[in-house]
N, C-alpha and C. Protein backbone atom coordinates (compact mmCIF):
# COMPACT_ATOMS: atom_id res chain seq x y z
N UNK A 1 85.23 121.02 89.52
CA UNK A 1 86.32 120.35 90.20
C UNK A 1 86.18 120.57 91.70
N UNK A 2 86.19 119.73 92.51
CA UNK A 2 86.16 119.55 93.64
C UNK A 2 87.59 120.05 94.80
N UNK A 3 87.55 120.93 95.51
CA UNK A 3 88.77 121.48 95.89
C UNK A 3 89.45 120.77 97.21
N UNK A 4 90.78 120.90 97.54
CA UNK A 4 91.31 120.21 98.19
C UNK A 4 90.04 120.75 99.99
N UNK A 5 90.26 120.02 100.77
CA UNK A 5 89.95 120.63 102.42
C UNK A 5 91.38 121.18 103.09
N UNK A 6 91.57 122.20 103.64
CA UNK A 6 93.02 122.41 104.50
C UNK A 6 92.96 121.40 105.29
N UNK A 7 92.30 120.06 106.00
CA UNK A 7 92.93 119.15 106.26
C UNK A 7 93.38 117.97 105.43
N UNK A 8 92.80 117.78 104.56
CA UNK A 8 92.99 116.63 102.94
C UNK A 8 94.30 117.30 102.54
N UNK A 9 94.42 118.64 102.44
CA UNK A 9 95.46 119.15 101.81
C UNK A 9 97.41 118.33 103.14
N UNK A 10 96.66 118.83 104.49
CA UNK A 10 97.87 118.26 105.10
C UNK A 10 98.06 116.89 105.39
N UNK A 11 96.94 116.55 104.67
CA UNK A 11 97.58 114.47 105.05
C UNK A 11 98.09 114.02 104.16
N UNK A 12 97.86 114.43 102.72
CA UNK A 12 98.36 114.71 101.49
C UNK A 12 99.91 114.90 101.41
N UNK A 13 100.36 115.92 102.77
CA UNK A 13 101.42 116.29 102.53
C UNK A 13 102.27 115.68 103.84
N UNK A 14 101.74 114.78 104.31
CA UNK A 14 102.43 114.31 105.52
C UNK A 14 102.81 113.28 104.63
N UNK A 15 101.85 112.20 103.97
CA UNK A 15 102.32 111.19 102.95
C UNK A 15 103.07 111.88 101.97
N UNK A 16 103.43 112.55 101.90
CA UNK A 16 104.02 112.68 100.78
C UNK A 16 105.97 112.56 101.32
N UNK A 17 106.25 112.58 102.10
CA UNK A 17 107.32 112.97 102.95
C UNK A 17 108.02 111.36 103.12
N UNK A 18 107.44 110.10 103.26
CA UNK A 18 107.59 108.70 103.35
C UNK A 18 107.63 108.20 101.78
N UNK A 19 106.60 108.89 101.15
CA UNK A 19 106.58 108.76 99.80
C UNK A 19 108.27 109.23 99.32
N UNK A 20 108.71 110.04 99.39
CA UNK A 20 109.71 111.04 98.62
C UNK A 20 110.90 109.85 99.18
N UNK A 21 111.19 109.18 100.80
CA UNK A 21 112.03 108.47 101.06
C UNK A 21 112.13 107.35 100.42
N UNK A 22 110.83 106.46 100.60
CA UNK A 22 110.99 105.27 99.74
C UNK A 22 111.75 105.25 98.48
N UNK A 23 111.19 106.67 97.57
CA UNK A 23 111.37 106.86 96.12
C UNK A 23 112.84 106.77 96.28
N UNK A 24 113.59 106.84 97.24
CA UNK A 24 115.25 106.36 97.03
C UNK A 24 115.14 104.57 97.38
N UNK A 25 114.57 103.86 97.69
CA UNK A 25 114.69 102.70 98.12
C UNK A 25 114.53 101.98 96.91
N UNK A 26 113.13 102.28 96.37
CA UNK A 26 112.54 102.05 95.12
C UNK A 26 113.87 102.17 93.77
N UNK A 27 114.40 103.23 94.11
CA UNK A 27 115.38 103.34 92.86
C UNK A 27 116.85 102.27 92.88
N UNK A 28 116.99 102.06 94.28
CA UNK A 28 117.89 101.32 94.64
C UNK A 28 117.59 99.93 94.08
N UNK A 29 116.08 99.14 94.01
CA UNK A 29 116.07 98.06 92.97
C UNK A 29 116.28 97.90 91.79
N UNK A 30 115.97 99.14 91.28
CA UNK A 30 116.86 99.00 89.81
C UNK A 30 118.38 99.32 89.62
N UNK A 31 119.05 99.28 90.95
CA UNK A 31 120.31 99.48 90.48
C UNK A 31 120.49 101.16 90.46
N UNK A 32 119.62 101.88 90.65
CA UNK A 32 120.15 103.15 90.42
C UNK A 32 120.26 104.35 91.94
N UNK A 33 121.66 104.78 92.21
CA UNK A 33 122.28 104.70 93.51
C UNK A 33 121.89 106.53 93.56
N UNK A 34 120.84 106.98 94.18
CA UNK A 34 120.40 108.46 94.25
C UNK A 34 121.32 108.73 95.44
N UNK A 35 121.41 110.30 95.59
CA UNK A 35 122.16 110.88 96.44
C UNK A 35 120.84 111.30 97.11
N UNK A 36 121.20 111.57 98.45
CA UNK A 36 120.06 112.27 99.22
C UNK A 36 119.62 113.46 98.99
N UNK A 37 120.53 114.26 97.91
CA UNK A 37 119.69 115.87 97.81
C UNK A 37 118.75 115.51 96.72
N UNK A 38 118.64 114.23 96.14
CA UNK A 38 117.30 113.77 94.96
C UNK A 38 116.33 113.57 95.72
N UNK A 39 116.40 112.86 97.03
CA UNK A 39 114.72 113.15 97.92
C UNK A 39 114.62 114.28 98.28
N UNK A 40 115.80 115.13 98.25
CA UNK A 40 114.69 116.81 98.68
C UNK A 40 114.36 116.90 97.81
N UNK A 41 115.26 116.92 96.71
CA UNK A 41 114.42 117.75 95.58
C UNK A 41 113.13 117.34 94.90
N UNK A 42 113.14 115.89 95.13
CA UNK A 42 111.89 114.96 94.45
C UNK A 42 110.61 115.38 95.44
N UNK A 43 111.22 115.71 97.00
CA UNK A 43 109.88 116.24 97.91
C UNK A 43 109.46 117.67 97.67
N UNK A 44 110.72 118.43 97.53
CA UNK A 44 110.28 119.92 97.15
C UNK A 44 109.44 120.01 95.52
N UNK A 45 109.07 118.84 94.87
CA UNK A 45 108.85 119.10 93.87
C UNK A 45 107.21 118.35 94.31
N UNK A 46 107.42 117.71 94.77
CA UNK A 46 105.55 117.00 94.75
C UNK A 46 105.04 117.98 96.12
N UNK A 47 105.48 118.91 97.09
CA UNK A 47 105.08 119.86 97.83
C UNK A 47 104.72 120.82 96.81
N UNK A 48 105.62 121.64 95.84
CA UNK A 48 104.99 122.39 94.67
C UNK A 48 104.09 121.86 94.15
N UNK A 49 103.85 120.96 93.53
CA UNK A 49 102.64 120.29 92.40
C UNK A 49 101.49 120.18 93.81
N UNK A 50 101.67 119.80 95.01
CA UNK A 50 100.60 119.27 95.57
C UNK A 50 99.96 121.12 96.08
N UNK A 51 101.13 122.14 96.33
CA UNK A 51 100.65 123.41 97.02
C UNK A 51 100.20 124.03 95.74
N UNK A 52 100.35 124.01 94.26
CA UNK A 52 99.53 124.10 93.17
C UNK A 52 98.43 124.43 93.35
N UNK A 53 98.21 122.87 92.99
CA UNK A 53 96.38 122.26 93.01
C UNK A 53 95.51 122.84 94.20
N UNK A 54 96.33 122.94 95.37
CA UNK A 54 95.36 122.99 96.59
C UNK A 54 94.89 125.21 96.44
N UNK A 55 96.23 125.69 96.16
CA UNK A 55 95.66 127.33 95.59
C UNK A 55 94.86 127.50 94.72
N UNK A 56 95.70 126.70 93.38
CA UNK A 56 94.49 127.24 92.36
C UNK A 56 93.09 126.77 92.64
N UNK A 57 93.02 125.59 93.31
CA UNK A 57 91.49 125.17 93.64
C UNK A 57 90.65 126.04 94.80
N UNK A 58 91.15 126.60 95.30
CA UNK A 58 90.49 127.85 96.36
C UNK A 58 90.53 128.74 95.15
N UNK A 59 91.74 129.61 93.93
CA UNK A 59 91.73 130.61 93.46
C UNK A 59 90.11 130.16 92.60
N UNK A 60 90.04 129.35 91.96
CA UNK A 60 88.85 128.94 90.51
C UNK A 60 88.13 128.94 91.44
N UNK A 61 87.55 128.12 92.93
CA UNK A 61 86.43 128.40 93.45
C UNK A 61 85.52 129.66 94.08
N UNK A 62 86.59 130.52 94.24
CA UNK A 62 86.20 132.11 94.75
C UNK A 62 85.85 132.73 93.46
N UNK A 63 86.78 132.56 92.31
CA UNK A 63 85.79 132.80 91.26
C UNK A 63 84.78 132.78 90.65
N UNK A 64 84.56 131.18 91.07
CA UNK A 64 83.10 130.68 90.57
C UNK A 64 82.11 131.37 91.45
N UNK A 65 82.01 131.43 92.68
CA UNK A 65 81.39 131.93 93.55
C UNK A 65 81.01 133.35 93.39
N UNK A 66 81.96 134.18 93.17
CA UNK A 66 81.50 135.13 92.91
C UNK A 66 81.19 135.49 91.29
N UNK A 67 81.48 134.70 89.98
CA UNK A 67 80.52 134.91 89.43
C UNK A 67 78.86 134.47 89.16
N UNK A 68 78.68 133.65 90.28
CA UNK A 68 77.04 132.80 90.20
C UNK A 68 76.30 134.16 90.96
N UNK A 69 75.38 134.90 90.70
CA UNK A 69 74.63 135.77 90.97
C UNK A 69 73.76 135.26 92.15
C-alpha cells in the first residue's frame, strides 16, 4: 500500500473542509434541513478517517522497513 505524502495528506484535508459544507447544501435537495453542528461533526469525522489512513500508513511502513533485512 502506498502511503499518504505530508503534503497529499494536507490537500486532502483542505478539500475536505468545502467538501463537509456542501454536504449541507447537498442535503438541502432532498429536503433534508441539517443543523450546522452536522458539518462539524461530518468534518470532524472525515479529518479522523482521513488522520487514520495517513498514521497507520507511516505506522505499517516503518514496519515493513524495518522488517526487510
Amino acid at each position: 500500500m502506498r502511503q499518504l505524502s505530508p503534503a497529499t495528506f494536507l490537500i486532502l484535508v483542505a478539500f475536505t473542509i468545502p467538501f463537509a459544507v456542501e454536504f449541507r447544501t447537498f442535503a438541502g435537495f432532498f429536503g433534508l434541513e441539517l443543523p450546522f453542528i452536522s458539518v462539524i461533526l461530518f468534518e470532524a469525522l472525515l479529518l479522523t478517517i482521513l488522520t487514520a489512513v495517513y498514521v497507520l500508513g507511516r505506522l505499517t511502513s516503518e514496519e515493513e522497513a524495518a522488517a526487510t533485512p
